[in-house]
Protein backbone atom coordinates (compact mmCIF):
# COMPACT_ATOMS: atom_id res chain seq x y z
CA UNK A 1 -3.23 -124.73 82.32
CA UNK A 2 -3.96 -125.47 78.74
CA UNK A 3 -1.20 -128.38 77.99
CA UNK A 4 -3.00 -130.30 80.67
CA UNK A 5 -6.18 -130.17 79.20
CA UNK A 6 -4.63 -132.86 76.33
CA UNK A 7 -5.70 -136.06 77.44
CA UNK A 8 -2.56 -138.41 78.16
CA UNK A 9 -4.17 -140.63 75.99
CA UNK A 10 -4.61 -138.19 73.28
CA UNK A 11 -3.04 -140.62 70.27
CA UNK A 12 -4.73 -143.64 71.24
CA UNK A 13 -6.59 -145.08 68.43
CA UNK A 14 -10.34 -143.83 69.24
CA UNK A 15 -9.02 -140.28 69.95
CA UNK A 16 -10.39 -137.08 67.98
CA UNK A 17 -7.80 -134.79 66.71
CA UNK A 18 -7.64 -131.12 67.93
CA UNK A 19 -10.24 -129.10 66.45
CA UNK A 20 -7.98 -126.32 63.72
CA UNK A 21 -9.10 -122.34 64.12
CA UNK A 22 -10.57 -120.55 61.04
CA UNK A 23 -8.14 -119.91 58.89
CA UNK A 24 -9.40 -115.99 58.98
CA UNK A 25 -8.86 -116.12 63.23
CA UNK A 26 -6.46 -113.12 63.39
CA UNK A 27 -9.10 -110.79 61.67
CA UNK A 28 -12.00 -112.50 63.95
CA UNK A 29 -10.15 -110.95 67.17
CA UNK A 30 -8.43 -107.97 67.89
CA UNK A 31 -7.90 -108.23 71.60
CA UNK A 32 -5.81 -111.83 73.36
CA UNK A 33 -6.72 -112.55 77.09
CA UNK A 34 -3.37 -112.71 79.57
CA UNK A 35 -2.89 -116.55 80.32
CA UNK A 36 -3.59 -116.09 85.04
CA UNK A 37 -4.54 -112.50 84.44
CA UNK A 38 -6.36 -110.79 87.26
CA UNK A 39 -8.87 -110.34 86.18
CA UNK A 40 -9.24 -113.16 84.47
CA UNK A 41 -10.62 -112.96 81.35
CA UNK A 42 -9.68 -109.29 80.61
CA UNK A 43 -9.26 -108.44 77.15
CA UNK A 44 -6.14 -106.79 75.93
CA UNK A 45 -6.36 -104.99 72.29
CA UNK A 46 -3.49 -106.30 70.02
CA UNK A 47 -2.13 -104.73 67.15
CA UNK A 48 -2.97 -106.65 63.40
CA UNK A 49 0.52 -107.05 62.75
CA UNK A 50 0.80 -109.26 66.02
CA UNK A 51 -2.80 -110.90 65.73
CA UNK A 52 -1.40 -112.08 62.50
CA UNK A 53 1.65 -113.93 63.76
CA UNK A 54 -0.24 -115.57 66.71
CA UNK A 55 -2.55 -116.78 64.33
CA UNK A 56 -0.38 -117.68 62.02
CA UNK A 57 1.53 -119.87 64.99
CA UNK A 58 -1.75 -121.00 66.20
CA UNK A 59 -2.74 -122.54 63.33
CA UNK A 60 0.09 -123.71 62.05
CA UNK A 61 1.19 -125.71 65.97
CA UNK A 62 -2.34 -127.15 66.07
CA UNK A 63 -2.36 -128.68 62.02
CA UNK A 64 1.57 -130.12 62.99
CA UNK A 65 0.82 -131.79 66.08
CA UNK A 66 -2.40 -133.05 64.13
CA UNK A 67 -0.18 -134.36 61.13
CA UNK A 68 1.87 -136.05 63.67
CA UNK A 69 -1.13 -137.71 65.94
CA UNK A 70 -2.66 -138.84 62.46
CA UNK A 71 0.52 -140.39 60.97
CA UNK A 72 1.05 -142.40 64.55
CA UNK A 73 -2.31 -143.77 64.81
CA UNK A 74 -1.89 -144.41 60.95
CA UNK A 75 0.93 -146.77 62.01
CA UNK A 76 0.01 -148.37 65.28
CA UNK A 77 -3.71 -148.42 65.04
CA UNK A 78 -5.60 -151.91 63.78
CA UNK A 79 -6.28 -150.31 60.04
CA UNK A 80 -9.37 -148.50 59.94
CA UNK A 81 -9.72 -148.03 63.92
CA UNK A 82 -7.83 -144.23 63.27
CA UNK A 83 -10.19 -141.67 64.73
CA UNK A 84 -9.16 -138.57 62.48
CA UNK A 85 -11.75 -136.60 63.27
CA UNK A 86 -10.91 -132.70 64.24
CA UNK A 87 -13.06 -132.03 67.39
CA UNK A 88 -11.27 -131.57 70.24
CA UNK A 89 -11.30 -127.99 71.82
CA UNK A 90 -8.63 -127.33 74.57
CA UNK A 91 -10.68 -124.25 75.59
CA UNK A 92 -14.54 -124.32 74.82
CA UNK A 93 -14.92 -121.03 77.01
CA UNK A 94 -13.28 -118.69 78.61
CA UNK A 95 -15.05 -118.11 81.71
CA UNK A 96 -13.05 -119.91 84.04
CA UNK A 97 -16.06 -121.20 85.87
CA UNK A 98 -17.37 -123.06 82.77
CA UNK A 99 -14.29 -124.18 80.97
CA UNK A 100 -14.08 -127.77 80.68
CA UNK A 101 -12.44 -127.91 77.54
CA UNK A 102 -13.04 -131.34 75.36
CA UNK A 103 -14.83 -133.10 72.68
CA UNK A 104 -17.65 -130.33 71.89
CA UNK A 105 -18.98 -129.05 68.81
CA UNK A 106 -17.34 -125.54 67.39
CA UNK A 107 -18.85 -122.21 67.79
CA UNK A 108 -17.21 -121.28 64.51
C-alpha cells in the first residue's frame, strides 16, 4: 500500500519532499504494526536492538530518496521553481479508515 501513496508526479518541480522522522524515532516506539495485519492496526512490541535498525533504515531511505528528488529538480527545474520543502507524509494515520496520507503538517 504505502509505495502507491507517492504521487507519480512526486519530482515535478512544485512537489514537497517527504517529510524525515525524528532522528530519536526508534526510542519514540517500542511496538511496529504488521503491514495487512488482521487486525489491522495491532501493535507488536519490538525489541531496541531491532527498533534501532528500522529506524536507522527508515531514516536513512527517506533522506536518500530526498537527496536524489532535490538534486533532479535542482537540474531540470526553471532555477528557483525547486519545491524543497520536507512535508509530505506517506502515512498521516494509521487507522485505516482515516489514512489519506499527503501534504499535512507533522505531529512530531
Amino acid at each position: 500500500i504505502g509505495k502507491y501513496r507517492l504521487d507519480s508526479d512526486f519530482l515535478k518541480c512544485d512537489k514537497s519532499l517527504l517529510m524525515e522522522p525524528p532522528k530519536d524515532i526508534a526510542k519514540q516506539y517500542d511496538f511496529f504494526i504488521k503491514p495487512g495485519g488482521v487486525p489491522y492496526g495491532e501493535k507488536n512490541p519490538v525489541t531496541p536492538a531491532v527498533g534501532k535498525r528500522e529506524a536507522f533504515m527508515i531514516c536513512q531511505l527517506i533522506s536518500r530518496f530526498n537527496d536524489a528528488a532535490a538534486w533532479f529538480k535542482d537540474t531540470t527545474c526553471e532555477e528557483g521553481t525547486a519545491n524543497h520543502e520536507k512535508s509530505f507524509i506517506f502515512h498521516y494515520s494509521l487507522d485505516p479508515d482515516n489514512n489519506e496520507g499527503g501534504e499535512k503538517k507533522a505531529k512530531w
